[in-house]
N, C-alpha and C. Protein backbone atom coordinates (compact mmCIF):
# COMPACT_ATOMS: atom_id res chain seq x y z
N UNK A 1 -15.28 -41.48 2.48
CA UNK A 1 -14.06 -41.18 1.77
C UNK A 1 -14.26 -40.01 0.81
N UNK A 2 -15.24 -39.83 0.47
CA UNK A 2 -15.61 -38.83 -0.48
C UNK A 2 -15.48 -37.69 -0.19
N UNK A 3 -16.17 -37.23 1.15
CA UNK A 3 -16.15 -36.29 2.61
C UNK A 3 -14.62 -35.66 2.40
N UNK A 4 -13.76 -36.38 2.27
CA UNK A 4 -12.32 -35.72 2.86
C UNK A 4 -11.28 -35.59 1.77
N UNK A 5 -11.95 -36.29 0.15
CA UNK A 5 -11.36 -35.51 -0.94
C UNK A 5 -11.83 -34.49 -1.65
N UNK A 6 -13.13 -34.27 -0.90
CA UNK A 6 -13.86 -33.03 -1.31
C UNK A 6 -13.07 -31.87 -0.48
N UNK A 7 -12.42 -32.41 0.63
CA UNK A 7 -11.98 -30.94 1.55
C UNK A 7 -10.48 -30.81 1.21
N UNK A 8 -9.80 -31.62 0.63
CA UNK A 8 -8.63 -31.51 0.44
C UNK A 8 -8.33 -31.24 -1.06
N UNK A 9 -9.78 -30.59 -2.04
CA UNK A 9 -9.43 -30.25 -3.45
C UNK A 9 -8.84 -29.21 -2.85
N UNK A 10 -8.08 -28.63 -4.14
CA UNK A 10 -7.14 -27.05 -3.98
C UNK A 10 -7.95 -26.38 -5.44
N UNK A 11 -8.22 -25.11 -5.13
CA UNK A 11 -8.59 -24.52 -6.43
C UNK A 11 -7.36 -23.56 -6.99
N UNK A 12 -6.60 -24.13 -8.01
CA UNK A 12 -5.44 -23.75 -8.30
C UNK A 12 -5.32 -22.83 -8.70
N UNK A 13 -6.73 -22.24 -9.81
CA UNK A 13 -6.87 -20.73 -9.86
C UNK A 13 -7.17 -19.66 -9.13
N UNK A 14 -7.54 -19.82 -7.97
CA UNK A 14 -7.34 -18.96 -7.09
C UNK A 14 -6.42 -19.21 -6.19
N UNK A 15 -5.46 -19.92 -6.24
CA UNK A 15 -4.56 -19.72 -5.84
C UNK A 15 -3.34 -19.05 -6.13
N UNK A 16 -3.54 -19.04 -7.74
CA UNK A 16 -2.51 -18.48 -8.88
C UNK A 16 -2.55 -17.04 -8.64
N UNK A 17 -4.13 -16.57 -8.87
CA UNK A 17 -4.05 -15.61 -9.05
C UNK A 17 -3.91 -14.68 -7.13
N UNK A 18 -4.03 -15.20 -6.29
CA UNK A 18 -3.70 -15.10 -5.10
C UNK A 18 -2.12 -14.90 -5.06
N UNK A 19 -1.47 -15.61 -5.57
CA UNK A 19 0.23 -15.40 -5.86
C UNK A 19 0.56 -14.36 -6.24
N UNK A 20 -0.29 -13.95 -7.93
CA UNK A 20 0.09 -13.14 -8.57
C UNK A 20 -0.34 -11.77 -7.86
N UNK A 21 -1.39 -11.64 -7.27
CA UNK A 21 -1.73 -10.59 -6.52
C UNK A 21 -0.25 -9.84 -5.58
N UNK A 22 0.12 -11.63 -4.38
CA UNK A 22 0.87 -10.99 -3.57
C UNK A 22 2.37 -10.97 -4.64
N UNK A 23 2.22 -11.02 -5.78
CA UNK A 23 3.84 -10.67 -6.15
C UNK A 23 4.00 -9.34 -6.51
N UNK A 24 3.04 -8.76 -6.97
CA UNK A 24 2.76 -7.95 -7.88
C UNK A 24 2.35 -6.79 -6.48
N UNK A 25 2.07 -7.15 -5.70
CA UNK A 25 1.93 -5.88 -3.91
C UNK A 25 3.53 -6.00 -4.27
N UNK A 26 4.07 -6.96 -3.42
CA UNK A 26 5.51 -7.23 -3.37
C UNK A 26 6.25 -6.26 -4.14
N UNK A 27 6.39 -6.29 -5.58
CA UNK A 27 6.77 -5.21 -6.27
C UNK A 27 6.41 -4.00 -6.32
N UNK A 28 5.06 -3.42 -5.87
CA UNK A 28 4.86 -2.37 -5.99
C UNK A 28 5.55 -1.42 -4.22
N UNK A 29 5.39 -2.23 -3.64
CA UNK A 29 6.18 -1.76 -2.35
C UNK A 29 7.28 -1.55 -2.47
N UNK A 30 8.66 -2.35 -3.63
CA UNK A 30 9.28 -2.14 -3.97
C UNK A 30 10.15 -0.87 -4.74
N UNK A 31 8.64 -0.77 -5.30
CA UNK A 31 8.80 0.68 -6.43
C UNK A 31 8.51 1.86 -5.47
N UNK A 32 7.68 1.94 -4.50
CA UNK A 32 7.47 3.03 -4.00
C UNK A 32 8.27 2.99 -2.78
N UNK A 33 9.26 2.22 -2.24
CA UNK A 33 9.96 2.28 -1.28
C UNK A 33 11.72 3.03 -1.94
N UNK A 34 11.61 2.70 -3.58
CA UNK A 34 12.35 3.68 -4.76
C UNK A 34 12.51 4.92 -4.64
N UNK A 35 11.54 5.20 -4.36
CA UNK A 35 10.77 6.77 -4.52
C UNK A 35 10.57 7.36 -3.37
N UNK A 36 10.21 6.84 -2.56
CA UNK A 36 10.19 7.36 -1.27
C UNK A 36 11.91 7.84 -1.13
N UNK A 37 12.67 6.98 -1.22
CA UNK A 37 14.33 7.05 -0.46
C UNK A 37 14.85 8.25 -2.41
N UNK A 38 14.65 8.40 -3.16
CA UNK A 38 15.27 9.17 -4.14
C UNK A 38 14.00 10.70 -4.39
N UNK A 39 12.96 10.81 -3.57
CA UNK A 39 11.93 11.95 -3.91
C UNK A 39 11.10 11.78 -2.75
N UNK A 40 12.41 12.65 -1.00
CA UNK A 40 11.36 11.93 -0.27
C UNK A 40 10.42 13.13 -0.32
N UNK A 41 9.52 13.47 0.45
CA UNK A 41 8.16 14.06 0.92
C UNK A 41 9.14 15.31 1.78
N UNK A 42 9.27 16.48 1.84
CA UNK A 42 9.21 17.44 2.63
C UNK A 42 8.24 17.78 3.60
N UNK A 43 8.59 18.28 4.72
CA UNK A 43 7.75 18.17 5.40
C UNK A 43 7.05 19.68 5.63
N UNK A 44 5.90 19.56 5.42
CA UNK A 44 4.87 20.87 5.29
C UNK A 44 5.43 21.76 6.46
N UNK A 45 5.99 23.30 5.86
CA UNK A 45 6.30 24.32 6.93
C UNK A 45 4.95 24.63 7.49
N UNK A 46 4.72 24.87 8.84
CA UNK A 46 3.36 25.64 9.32
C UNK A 46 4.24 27.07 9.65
N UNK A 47 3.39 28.04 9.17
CA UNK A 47 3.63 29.36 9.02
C UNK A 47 2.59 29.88 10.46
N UNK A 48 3.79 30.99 11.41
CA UNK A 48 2.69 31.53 11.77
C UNK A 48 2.11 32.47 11.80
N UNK A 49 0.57 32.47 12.13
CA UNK A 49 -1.05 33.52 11.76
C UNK A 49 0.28 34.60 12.12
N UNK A 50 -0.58 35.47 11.28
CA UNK A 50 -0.55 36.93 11.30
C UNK A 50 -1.08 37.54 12.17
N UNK A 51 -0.48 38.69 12.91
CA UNK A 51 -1.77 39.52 14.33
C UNK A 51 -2.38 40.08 13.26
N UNK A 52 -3.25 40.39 14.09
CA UNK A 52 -4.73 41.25 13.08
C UNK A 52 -4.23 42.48 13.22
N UNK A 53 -4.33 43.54 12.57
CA UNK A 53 -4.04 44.79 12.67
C UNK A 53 -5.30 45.37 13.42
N UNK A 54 -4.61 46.77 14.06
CA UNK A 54 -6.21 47.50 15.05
C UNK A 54 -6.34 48.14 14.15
N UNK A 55 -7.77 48.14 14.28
CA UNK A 55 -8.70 49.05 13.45
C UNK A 55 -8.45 50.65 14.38
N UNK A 56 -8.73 51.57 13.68
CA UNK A 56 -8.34 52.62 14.01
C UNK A 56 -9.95 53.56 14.27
């Protein structure tokens, strides 16, 4: 009996802070999904090379 209340403790502090982790992702995806849609990212012009000039 001992066997199977040893496997069914819960360690509540890591569980807490396991919460607080995923709330606190949760929000930050939040904030940057903000920002993304009000400051999105432009997308890098590629310019093209220059010909080389002939040497004379």
């Amino acid at each position: 009996m001992s066997e199977t209340t040893e496997e069914n403790i819960i360690d509540l502090s890591g569980e807490r802070k396991r919460r607080e982790h995923d709330l606190n992702e949760k929000r930050l995806q939040r904030v940057r999904a903000a920002f993304v849609s009000a400051l999105p990212l432009n997308k890098p012009i590629i310019k093209a090379k220059k010909k080389a000039k002939k040497k004379r």
